[in-house]
PDB file of N, CA and C in Angstrom:
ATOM      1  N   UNK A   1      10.731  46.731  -0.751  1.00  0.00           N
ATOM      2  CA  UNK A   1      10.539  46.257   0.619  1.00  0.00           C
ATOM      3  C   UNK A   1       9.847  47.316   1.483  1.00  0.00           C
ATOM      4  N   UNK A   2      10.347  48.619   1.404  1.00  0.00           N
ATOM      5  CA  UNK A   2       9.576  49.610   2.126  1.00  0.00           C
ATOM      6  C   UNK A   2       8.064  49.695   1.682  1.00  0.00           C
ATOM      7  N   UNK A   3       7.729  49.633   0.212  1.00  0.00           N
ATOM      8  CA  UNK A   3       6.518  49.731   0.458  1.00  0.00           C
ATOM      9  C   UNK A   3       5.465  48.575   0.514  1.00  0.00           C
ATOM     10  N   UNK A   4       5.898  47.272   1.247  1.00  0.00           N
ATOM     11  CA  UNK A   4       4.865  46.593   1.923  1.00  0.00           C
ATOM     12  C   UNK A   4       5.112  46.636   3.492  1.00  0.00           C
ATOM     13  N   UNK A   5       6.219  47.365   3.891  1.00  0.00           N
ATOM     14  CA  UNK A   5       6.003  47.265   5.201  1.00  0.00           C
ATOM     15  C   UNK A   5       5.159  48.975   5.338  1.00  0.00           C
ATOM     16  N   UNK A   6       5.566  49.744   4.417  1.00  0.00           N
ATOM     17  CA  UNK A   6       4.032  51.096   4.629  1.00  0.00           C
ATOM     18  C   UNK A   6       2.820  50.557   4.270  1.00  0.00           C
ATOM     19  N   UNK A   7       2.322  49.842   3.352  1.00  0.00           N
ATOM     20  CA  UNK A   7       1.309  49.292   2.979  1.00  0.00           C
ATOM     21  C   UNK A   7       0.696  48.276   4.575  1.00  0.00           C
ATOM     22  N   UNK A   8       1.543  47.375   5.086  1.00  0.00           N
ATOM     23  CA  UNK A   8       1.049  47.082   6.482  1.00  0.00           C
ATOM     24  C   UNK A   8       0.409  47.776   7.425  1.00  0.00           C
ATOM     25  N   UNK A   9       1.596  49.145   7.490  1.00  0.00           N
ATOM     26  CA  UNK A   9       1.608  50.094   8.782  1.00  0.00           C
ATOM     27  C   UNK A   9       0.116  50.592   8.017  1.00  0.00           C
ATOM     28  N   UNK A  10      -0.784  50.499   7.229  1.00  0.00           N
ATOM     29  CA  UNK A  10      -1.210  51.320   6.480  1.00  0.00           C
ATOM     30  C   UNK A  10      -2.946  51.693   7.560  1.00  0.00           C
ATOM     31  N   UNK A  11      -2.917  50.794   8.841  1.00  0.00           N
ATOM     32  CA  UNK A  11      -3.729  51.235   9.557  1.00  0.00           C
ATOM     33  C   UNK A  11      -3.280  51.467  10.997  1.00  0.00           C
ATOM     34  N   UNK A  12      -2.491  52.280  10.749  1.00  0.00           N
ATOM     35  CA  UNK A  12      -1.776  53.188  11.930  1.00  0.00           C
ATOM     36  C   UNK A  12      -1.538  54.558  11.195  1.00  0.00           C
ATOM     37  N   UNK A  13      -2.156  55.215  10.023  1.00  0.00           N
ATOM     38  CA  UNK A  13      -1.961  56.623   9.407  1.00  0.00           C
ATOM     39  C   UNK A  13      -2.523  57.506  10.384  1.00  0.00           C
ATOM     40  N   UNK A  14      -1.859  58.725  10.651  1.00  0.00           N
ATOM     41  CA  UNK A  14      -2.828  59.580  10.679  1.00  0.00           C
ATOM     42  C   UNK A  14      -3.751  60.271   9.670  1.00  0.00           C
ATOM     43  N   UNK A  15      -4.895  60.890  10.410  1.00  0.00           N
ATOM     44  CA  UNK A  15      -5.903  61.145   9.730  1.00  0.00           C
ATOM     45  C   UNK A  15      -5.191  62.093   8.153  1.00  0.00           C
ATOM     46  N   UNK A  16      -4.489  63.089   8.512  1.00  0.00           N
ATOM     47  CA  UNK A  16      -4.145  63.818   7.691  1.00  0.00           C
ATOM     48  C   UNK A  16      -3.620  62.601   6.450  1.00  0.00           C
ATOM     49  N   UNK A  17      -2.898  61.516   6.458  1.00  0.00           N
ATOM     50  CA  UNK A  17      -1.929  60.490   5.511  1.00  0.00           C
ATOM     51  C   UNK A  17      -3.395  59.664   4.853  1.00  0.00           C
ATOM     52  N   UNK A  18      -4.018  59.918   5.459  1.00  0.00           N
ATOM     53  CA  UNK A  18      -5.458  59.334   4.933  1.00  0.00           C
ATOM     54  C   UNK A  18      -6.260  60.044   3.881  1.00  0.00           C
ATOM     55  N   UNK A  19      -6.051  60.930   4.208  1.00  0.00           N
ATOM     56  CA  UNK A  19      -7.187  62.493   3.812  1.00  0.00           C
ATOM     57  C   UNK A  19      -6.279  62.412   2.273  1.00  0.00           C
ATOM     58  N   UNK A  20      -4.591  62.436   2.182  1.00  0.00           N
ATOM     59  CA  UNK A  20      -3.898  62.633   1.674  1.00  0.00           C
ATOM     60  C   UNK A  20      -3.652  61.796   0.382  1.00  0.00           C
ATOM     61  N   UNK A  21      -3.967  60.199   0.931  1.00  0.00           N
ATOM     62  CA  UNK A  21      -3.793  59.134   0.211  1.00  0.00           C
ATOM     63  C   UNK A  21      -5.491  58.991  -0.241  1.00  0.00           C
ATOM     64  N   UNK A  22      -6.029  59.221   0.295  1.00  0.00           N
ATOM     65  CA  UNK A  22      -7.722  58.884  -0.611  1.00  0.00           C
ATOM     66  C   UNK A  22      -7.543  60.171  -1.827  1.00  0.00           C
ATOM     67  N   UNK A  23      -7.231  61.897  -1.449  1.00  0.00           N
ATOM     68  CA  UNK A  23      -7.056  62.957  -2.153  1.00  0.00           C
ATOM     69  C   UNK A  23      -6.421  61.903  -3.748  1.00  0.00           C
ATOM     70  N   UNK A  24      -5.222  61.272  -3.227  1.00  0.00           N
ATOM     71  CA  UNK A  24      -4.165  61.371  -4.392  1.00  0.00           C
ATOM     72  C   UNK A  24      -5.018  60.127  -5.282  1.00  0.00           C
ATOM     73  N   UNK A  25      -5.317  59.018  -4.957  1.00  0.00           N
ATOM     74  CA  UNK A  25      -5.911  58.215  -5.437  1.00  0.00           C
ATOM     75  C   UNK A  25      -7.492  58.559  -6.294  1.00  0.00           C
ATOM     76  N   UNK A  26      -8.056  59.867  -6.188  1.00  0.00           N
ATOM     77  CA  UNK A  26      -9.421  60.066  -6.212  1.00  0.00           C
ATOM     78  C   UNK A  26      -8.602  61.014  -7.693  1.00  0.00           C
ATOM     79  N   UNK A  27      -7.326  61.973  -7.418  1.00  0.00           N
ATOM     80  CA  UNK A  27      -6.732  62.451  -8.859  1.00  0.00           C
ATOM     81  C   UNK A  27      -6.067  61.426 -10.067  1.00  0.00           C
ATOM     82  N   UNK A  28      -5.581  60.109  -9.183  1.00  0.00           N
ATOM     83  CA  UNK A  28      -5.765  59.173 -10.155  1.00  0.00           C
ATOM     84  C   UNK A  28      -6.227  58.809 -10.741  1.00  0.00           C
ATOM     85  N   UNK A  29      -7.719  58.692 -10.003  1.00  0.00           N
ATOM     86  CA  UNK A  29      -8.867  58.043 -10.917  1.00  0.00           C
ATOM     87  C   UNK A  29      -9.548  58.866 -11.740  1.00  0.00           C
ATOM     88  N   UNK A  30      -8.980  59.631 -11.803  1.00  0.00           N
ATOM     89  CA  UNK A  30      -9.695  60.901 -12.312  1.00  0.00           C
ATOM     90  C   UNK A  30     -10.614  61.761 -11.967  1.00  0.00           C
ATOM     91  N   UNK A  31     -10.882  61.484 -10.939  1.00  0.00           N
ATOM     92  CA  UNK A  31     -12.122  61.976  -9.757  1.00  0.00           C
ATOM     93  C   UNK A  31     -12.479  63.405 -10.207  1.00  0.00           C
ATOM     94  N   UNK A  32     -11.021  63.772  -9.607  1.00  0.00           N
ATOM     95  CA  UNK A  32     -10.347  64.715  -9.421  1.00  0.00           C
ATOM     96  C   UNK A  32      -8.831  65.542 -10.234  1.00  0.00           C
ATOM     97  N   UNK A  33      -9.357  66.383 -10.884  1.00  0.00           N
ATOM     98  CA  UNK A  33      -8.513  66.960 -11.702  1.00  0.00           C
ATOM     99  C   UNK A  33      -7.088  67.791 -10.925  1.00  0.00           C
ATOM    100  N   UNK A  34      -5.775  67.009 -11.848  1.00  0.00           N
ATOM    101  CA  UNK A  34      -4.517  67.358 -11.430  1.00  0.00           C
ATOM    102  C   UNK A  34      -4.304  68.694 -10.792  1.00  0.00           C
ATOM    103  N   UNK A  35      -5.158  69.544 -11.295  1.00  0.00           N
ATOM    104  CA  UNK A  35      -5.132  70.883 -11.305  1.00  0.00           C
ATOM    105  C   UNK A  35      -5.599  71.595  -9.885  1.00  0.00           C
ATOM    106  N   UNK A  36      -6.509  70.576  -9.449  1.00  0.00           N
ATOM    107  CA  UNK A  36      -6.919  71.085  -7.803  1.00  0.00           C
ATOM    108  C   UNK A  36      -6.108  70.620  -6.959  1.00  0.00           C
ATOM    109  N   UNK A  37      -5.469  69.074  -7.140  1.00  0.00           N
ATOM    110  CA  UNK A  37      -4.628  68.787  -5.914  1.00  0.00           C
ATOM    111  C   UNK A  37      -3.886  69.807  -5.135  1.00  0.00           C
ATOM    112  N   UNK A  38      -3.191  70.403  -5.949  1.00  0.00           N
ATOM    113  CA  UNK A  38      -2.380  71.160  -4.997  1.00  0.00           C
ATOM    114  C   UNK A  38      -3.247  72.188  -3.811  1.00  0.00           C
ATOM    115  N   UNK A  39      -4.365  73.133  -4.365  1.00  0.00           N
ATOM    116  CA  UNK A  39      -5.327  73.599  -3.865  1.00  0.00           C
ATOM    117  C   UNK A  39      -5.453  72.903  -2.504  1.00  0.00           C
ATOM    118  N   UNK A  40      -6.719  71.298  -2.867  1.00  0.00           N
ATOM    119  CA  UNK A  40      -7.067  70.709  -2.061  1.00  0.00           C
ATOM    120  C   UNK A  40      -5.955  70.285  -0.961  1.00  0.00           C
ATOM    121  N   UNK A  41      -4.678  69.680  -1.313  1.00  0.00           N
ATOM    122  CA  UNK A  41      -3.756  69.639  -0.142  1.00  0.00           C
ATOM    123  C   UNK A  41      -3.278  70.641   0.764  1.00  0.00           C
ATOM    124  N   UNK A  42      -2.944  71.605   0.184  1.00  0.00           N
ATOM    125  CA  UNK A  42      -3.169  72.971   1.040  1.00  0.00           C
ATOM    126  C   UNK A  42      -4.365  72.774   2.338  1.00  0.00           C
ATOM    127  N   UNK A  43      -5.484  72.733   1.517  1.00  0.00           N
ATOM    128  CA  UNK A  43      -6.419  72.941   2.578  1.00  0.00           C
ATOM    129  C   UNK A  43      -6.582  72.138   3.794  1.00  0.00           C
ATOM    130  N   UNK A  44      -6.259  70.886   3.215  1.00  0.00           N
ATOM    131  CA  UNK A  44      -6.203  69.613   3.934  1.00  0.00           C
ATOM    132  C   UNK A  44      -5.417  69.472   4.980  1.00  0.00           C
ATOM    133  N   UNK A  45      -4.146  70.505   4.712  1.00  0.00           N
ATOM    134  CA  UNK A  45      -2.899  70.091   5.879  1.00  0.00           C
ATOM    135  C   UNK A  45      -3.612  71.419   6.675  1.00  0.00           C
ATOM    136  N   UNK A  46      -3.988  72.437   6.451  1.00  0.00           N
ATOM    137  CA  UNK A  46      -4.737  73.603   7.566  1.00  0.00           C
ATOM    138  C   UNK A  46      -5.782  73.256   8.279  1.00  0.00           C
ATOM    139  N   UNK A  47      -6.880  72.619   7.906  1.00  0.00           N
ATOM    140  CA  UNK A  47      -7.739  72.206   8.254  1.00  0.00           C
ATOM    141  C   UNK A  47      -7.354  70.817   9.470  1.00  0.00           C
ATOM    142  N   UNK A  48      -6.514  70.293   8.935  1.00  0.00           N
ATOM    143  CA  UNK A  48      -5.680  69.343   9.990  1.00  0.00           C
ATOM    144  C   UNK A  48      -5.438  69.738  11.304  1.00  0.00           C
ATOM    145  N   UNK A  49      -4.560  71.187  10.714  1.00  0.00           N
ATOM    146  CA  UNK A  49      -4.081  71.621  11.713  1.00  0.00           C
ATOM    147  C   UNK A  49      -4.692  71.955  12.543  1.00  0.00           C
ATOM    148  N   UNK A  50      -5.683  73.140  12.344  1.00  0.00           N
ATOM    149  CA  UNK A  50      -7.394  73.480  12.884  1.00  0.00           C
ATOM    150  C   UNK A  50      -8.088  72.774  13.710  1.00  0.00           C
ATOM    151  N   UNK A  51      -7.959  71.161  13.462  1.00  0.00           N
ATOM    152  CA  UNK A  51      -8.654  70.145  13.672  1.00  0.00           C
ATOM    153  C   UNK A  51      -7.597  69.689  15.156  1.00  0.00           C
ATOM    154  N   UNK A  52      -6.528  69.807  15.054  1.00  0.00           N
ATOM    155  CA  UNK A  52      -5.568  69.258  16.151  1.00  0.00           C
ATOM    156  C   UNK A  52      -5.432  70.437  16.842  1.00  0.00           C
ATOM    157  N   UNK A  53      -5.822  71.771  16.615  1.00  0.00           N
ATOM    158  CA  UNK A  53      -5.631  72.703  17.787  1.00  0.00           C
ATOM    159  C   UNK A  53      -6.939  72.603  18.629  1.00  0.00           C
ATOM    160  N   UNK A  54      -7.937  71.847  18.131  1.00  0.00           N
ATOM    161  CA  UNK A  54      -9.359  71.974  18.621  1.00  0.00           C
ATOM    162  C   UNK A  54      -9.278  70.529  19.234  1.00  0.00           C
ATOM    163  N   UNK A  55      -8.764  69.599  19.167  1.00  0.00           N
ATOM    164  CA  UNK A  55      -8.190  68.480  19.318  1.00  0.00           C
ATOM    165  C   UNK A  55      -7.930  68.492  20.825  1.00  0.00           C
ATOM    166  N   UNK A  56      -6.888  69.040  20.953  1.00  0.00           N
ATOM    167  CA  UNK A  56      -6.279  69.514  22.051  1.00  0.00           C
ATOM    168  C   UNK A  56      -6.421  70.355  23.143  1.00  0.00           C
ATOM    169  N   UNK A  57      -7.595  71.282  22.762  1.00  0.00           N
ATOM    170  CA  UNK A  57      -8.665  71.918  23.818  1.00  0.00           C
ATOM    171  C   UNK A  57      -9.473  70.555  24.246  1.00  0.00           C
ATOM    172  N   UNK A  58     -10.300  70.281  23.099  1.00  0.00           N
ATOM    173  CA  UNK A  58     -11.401  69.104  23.958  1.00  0.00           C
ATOM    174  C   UNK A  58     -10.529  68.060  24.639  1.00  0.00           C
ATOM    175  N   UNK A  59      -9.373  67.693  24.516  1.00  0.00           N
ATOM    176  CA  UNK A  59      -8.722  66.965  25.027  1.00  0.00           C
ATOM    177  C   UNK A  59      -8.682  67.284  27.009  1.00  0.00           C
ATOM    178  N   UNK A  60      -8.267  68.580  26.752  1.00  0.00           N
ATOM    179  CA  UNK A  60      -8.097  69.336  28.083  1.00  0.00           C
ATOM    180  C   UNK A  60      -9.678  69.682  29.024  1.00  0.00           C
ATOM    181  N   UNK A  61     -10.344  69.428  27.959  1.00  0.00           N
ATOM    182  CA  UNK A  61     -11.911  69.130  29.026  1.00  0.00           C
ATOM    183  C   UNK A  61     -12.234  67.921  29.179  1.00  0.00           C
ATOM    184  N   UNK A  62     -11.626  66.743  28.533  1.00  0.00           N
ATOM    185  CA  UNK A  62     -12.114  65.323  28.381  1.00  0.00           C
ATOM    186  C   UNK A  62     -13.211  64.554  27.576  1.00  0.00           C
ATOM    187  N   UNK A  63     -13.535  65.779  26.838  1.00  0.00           N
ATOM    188  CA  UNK A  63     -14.872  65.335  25.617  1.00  0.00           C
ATOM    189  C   UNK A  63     -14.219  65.100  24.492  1.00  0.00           C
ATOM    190  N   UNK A  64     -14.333  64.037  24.082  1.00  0.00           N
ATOM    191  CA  UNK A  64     -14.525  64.036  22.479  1.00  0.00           C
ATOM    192  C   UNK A  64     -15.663  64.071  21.677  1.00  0.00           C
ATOM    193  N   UNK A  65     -15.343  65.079  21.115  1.00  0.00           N
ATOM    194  CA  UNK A  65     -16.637  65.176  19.865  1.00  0.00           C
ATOM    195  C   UNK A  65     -17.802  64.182  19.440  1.00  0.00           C
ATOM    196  N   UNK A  66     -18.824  64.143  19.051  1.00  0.00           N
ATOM    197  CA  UNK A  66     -19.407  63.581  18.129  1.00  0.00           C
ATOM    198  C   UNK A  66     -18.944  63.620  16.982  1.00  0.00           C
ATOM    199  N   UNK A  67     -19.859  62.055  16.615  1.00  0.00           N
ATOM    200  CA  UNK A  67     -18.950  62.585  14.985  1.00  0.00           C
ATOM    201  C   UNK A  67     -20.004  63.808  14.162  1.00  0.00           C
ATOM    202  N   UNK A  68     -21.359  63.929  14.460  1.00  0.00           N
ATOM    203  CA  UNK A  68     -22.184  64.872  14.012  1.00  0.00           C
ATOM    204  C   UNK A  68     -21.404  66.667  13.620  1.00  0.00           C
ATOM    205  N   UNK A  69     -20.331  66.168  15.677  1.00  0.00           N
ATOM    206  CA  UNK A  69     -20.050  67.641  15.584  1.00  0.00           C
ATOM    207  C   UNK A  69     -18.908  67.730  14.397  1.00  0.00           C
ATOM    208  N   UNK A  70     -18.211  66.955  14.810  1.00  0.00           N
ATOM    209  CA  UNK A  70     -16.710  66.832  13.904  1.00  0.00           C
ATOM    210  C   UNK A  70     -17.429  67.063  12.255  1.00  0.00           C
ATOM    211  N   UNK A  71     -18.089  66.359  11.984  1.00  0.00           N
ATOM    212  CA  UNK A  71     -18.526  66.689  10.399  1.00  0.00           C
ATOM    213  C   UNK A  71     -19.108  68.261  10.058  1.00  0.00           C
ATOM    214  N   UNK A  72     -19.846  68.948  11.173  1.00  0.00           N
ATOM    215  CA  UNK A  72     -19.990  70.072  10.924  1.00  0.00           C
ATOM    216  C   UNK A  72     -18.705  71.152  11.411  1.00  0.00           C
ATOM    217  N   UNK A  73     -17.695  70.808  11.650  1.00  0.00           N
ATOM    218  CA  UNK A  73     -16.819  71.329  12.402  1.00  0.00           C
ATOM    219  C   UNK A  73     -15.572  71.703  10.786  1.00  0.00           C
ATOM    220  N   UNK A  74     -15.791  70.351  10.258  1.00  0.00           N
ATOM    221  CA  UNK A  74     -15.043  70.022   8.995  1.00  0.00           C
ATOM    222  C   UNK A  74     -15.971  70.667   7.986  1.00  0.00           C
ATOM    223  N   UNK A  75     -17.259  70.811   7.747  1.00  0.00           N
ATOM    224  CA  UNK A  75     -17.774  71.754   7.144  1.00  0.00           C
ATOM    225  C   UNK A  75     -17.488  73.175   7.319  1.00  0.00           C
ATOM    226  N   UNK A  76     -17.642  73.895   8.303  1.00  0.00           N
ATOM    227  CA  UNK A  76     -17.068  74.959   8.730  1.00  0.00           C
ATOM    228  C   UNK A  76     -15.731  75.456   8.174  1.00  0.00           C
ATOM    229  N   UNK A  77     -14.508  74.520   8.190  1.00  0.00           N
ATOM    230  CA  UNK A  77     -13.442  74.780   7.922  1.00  0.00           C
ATOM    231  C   UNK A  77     -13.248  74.645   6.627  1.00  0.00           C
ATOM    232  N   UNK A  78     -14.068  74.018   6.000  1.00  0.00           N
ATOM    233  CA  UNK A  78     -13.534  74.002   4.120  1.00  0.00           C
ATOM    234  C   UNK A  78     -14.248  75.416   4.309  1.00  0.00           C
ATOM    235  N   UNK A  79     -15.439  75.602   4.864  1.00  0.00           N
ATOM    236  CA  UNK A  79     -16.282  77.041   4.168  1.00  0.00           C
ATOM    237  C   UNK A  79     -15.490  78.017   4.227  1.00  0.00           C
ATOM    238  N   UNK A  80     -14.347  78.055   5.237  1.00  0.00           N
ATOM    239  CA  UNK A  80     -13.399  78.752   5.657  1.00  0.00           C
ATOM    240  C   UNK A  80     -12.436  78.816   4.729  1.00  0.00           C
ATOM    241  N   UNK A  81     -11.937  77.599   4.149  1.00  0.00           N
ATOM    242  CA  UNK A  81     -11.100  77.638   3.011  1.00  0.00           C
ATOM    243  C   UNK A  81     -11.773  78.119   1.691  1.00  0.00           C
ATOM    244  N   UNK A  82     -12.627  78.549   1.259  1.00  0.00           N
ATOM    245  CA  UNK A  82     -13.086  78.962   0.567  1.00  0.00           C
ATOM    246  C   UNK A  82     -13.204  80.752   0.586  1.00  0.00           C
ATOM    247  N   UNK A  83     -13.920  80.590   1.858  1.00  0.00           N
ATOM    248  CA  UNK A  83     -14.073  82.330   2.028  1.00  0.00           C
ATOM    249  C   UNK A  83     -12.276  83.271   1.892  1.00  0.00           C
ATOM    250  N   UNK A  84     -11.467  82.460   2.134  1.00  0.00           N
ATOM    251  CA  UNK A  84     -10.152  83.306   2.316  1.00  0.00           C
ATOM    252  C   UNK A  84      -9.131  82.259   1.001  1.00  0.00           C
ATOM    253  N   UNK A  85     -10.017  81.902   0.369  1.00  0.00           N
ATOM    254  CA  UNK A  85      -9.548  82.048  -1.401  1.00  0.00           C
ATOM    255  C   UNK A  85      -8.619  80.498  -1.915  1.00  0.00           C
ATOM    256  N   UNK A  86      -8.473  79.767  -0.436  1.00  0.00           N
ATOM    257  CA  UNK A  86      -7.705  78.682  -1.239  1.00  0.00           C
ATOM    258  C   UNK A  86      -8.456  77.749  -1.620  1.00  0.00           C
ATOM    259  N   UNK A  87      -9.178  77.892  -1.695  1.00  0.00           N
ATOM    260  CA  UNK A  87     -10.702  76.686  -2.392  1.00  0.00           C
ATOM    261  C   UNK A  87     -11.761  77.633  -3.100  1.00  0.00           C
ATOM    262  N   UNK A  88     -11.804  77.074  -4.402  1.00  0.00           N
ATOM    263  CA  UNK A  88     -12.980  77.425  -4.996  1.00  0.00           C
ATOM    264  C   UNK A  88     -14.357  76.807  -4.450  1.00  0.00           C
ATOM    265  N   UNK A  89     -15.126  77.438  -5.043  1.00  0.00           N
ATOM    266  CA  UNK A  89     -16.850  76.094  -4.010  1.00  0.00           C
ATOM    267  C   UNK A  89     -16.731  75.377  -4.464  1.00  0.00           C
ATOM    268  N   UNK A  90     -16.643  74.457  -6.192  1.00  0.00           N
ATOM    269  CA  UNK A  90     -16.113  73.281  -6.925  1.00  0.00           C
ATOM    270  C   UNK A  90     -15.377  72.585  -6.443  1.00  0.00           C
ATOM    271  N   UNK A  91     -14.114  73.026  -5.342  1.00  0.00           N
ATOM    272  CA  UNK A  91     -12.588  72.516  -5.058  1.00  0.00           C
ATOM    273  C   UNK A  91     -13.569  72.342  -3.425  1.00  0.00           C
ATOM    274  N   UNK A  92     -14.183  72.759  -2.799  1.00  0.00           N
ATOM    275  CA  UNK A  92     -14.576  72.271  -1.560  1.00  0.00           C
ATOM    276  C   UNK A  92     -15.703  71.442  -1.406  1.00  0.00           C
ATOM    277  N   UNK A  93     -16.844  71.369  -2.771  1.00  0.00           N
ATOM    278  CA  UNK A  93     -16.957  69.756  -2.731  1.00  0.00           C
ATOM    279  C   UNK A  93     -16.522  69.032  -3.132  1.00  0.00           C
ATOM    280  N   UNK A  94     -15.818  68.911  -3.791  1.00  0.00           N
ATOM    281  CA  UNK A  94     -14.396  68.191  -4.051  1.00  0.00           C
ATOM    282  C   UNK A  94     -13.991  67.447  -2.666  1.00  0.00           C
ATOM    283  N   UNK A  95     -13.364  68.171  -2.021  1.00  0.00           N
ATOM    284  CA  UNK A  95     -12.367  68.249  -0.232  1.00  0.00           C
ATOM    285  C   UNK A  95     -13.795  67.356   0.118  1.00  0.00           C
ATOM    286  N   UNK A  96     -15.082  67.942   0.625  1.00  0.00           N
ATOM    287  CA  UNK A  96     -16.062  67.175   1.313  1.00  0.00           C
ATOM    288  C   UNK A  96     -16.138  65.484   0.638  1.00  0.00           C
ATOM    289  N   UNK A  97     -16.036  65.413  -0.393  1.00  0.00           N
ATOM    290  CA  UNK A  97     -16.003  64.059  -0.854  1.00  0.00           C
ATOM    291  C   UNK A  97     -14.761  63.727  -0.590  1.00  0.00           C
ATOM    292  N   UNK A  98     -13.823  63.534  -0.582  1.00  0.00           N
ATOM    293  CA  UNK A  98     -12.584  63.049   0.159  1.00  0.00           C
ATOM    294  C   UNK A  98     -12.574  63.102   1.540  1.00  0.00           C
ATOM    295  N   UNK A  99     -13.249  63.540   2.233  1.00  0.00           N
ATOM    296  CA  UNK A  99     -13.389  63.678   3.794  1.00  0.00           C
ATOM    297  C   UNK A  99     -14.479  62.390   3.875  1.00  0.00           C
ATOM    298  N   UNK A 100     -15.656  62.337   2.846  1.00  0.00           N
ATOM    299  CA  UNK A 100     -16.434  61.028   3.300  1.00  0.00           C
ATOM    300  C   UNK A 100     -15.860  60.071   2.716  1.00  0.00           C
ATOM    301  N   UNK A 101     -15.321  59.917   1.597  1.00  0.00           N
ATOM    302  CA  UNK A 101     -14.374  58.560   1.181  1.00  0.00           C
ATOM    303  C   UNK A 101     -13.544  58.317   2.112  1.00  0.00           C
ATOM    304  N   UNK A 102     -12.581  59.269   2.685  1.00  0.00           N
ATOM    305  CA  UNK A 102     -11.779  58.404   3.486  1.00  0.00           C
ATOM    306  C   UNK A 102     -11.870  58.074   5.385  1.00  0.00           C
ATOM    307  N   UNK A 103     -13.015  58.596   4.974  1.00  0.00           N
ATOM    308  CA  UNK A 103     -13.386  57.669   6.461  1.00  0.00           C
ATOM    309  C   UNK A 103     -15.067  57.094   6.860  1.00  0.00           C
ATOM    310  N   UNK A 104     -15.227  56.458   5.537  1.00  0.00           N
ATOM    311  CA  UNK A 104     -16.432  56.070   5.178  1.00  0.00           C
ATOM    312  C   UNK A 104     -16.219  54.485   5.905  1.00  0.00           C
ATOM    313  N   UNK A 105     -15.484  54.186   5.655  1.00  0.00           N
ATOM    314  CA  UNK A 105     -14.851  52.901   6.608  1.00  0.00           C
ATOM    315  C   UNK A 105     -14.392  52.813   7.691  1.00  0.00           C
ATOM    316  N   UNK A 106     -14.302  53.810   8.486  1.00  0.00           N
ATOM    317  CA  UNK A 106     -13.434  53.708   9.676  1.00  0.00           C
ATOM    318  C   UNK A 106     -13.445  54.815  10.480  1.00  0.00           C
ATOM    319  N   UNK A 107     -13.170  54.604  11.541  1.00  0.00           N
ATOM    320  CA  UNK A 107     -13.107  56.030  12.756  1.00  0.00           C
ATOM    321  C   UNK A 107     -12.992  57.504  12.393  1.00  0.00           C
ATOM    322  N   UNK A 108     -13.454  57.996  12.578  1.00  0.00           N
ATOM    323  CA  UNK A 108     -13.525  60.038  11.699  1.00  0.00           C
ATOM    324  C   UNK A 108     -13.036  60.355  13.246  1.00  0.00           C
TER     325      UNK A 108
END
């Protein structure tokens, strides 16, 4: 029973439950090897975070981003996860393809 009423709620996720659920589904399919998930989720919940502290400044000026900026903003931050070791360059195009799968359909 719980999971068709999460499966409903399933467009009210936040971005991060998105990022999270395309990640896990993309190691299902084999996309993506068991062996990076953990890596890639790491990065995913920092970069989140990153993303909601910057969130919350533009909030306090009243701009929201482009999505141009936001995609280079999210580039920036995997490059970041890379330079300080929790992403290999393999494991951050990896992350970049899960960032366009899961919001290739819908609001970024």
């Amino acid at each position: 029973m719980t999971s068709i009423s999460a499966a409903s709620a399933g467009n009210i996720q936040s971005p991060l439950q998105r990022l999270q659920q395309q990640l896990q589904s993309e190691v299902s399919a084999g996309t993506i090897s068991s062996s990076d998930q953990s890596a890639l989720s790491t990065a995913l919940t920092d970069i989140d975070t990153a993303l909601q502290q910057g969130r919350s400044s533009d909030g306090s000026s009243g701009t929201r981003p482009s999505k141009e900026d936001m995609q280079s903003k999210i580039d920036d931050l995997i490059s970041n996860e890379v330079s300080n070791g929790t992403l290999t360059s393999d494991q951050a195009e990896e992350l970049k393809g899960v960032f366009q799968s899961a919001f290739a359909s819908g609001p970024g």
